[in-house]
Protein backbone atom coordinates (compact mmCIF):
# COMPACT_ATOMS: atom_id res chain seq x y z
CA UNK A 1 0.00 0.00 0.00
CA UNK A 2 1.73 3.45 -0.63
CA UNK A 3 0.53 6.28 1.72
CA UNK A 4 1.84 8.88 -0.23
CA UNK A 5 1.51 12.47 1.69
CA UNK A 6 -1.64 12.08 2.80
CA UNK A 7 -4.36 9.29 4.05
CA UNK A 8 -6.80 9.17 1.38
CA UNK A 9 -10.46 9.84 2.74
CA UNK A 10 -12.44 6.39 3.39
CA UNK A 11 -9.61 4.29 2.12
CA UNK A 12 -9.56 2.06 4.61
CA UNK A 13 -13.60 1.80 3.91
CA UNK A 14 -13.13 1.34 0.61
CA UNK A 15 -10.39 -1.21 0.75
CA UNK A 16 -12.11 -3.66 3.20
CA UNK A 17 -14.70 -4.32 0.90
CA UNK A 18 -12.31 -5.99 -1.79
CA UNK A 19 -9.87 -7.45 0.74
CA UNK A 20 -10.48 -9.06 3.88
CA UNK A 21 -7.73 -7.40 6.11
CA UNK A 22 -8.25 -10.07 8.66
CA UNK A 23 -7.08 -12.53 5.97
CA UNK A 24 -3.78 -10.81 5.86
CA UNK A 25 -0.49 -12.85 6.83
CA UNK A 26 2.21 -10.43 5.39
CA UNK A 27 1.86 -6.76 4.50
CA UNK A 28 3.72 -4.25 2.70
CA UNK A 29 3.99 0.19 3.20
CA UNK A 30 5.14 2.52 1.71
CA UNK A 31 5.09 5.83 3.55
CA UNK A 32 5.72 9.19 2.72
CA UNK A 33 4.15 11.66 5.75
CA UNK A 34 3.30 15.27 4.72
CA UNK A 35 3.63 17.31 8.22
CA UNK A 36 0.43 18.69 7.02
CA UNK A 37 -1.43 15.48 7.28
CA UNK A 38 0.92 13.49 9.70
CA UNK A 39 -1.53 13.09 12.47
CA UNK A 40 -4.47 11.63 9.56
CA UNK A 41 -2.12 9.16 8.27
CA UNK A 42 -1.31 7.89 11.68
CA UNK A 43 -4.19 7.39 13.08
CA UNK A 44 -5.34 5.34 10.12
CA UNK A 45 -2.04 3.91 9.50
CA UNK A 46 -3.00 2.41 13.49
CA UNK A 47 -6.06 1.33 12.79
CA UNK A 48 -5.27 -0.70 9.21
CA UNK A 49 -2.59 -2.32 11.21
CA UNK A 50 -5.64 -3.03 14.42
CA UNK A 51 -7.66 -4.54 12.01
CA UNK A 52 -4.82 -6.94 9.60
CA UNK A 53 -4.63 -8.32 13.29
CA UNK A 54 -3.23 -11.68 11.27
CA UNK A 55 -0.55 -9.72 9.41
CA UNK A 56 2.67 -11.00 11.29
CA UNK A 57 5.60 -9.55 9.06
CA UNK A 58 5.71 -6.23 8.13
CA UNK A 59 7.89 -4.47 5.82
CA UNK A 60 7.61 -0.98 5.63
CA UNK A 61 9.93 1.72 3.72
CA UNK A 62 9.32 4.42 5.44
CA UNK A 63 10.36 8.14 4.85
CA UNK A 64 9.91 11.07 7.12
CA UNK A 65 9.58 14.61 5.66
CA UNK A 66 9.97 16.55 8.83
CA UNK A 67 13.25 16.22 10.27
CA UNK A 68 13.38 19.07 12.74
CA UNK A 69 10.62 17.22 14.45
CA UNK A 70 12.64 13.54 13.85
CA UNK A 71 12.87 11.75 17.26
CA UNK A 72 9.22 12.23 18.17
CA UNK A 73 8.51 11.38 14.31
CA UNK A 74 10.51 7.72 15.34
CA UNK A 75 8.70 7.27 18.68
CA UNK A 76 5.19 7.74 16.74
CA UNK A 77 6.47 4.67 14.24
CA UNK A 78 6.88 2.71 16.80
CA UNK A 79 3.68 3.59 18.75
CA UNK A 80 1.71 1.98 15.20
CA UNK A 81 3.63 -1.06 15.38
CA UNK A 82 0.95 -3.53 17.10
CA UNK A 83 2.12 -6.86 19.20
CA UNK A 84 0.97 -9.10 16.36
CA UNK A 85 3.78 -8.49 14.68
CA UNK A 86 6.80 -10.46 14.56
CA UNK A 87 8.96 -10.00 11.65
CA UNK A 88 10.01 -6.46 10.96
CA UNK A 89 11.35 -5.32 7.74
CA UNK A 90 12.11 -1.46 7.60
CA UNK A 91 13.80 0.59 5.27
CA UNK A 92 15.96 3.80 6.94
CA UNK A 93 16.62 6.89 4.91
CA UNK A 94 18.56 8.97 6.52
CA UNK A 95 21.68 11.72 6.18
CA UNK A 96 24.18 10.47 8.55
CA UNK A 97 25.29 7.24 10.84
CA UNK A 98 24.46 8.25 13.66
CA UNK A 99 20.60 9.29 12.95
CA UNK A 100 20.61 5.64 11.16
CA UNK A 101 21.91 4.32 14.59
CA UNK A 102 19.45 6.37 16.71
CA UNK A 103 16.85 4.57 14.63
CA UNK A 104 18.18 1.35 15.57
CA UNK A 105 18.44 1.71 18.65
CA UNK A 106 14.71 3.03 19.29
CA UNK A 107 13.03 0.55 17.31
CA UNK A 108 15.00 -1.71 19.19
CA UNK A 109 14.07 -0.73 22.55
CA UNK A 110 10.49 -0.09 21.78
CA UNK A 111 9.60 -3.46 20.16
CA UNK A 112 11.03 -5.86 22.24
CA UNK A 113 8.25 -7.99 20.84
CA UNK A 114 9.52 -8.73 18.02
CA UNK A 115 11.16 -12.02 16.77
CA UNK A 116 13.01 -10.41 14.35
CA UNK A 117 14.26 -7.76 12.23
CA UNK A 118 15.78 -6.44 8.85
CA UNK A 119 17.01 -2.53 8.66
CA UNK A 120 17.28 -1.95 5.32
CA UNK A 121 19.56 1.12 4.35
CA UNK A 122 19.97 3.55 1.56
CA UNK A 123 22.07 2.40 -1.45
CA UNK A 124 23.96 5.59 -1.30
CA UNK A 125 24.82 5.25 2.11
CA UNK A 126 27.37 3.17 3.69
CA UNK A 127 26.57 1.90 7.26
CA UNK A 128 28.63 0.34 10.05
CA UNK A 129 27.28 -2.30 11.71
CA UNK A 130 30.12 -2.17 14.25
CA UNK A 131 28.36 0.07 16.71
CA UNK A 132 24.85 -0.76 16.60
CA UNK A 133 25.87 -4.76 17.09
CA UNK A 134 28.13 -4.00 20.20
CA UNK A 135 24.82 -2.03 21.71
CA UNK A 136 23.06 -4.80 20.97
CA UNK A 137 25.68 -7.14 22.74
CA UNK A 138 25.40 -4.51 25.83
CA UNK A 139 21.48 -4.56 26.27
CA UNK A 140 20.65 -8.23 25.40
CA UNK A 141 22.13 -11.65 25.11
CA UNK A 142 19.60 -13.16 22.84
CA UNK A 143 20.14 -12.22 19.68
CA UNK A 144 21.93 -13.64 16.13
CA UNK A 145 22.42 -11.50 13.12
CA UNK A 146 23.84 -11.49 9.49
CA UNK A 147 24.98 -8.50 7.71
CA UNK A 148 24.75 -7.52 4.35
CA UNK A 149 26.08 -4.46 2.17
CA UNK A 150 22.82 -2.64 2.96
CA UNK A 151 21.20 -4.71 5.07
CA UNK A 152 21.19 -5.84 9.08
CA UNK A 153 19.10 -8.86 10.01
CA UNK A 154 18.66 -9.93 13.51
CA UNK A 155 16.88 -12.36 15.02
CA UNK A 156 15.97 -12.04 18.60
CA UNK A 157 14.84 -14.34 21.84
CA UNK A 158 13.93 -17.96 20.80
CA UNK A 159 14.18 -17.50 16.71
CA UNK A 160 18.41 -17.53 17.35
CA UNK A 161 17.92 -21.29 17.88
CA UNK A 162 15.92 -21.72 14.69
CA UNK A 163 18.38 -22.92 11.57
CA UNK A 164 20.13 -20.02 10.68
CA UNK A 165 19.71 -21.24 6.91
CA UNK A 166 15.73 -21.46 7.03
CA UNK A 167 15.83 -17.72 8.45
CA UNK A 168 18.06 -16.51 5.64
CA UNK A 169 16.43 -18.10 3.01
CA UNK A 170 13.14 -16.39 4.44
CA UNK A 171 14.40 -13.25 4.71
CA UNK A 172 16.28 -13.38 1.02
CA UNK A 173 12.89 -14.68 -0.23
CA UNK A 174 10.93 -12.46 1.53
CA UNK A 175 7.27 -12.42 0.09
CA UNK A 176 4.54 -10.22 1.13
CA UNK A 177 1.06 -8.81 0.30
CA UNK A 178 1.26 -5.70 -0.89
CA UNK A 179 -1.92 -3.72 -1.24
């Protein structure tokens, strides 16, 4: 589904009669906030997620428009995310490192629910992993993780001691519903 500046008036409406969002295993956003419509699209960007209450991985590219107002803009994201979900795919575009690591880190710390996840980063942009894993070793033992050229999976809690091979393939595979 692409939210692109604004929520579009009775979407969701509209949208449940052709799909049933219960139905939902995997789901796909794009996002693109306009600061004049942030509060709209989050409110209904909660509620599609409520209602897809079988959806259980997410991917979401998401881009933020206002960056003076950036860590509350990150806090918000992670407000939407409900507890159904369990595999977290998000794409971070961002100007430097350590905004990219701030991300990290707050997603992180404010879904501890989650059984995994994969930051996806900017082509243009080269990350380093070095940081964000040795926070991770700080705060929590339970965790495995691969990393890519612009990607950083990691699996937390009791999906570690799944087959490392079965997770990759899943997450190189990755195959969702997009709407």
């Amino acid at each position: 589904m692409d939210i692109d500046h604004h929520w579009p008036f009775n979407s969701l409406q509209i949208l449940s009669k052709f799909i049933d969002l219960s139905s939902l295993t995997d789901l796909t956003l794009n996002i693109s906030f306009d600061n004049d419509f942030i509060s709209n699209a989050i409110e209904n960007i909660t509620i599609l997620l409520e209602q897809t209450y079988n959806v259980h991985s997410l991917s979401i590219n998401y881009f933020i428009i206002d960056v003076d107002n950036y860590d509350t803009s990150m806090e918000i994201f992670c407000s939407m995310i409900p507890f159904h979900i369990k595999y977290l795919k998000i794409k971070l575009l961002k100007y430097e490192n350590q905004r990219i690591i701030d991300d990290m880190k707050i997603i992180l710390n404010r879904l501890e629910y989650l059984s995994s996840i994969t930051f996806q980063f900017d082509p243009f942009h080269s990350i380093q992993f070095d940081n964000i894993i040795e926070w991770i070793r700080n705060e929590r033992e339970d965790f495995t993780h691969i990393s890519r050229e612009h990607y950083l999976h990691i699996w937390l809690g009791e999906s570690k001691h799944r087959s490392l091979e079965m997770i990759t393939n899943h997450y190189m595979n990755y195959k969702c519903v997009c709407i």
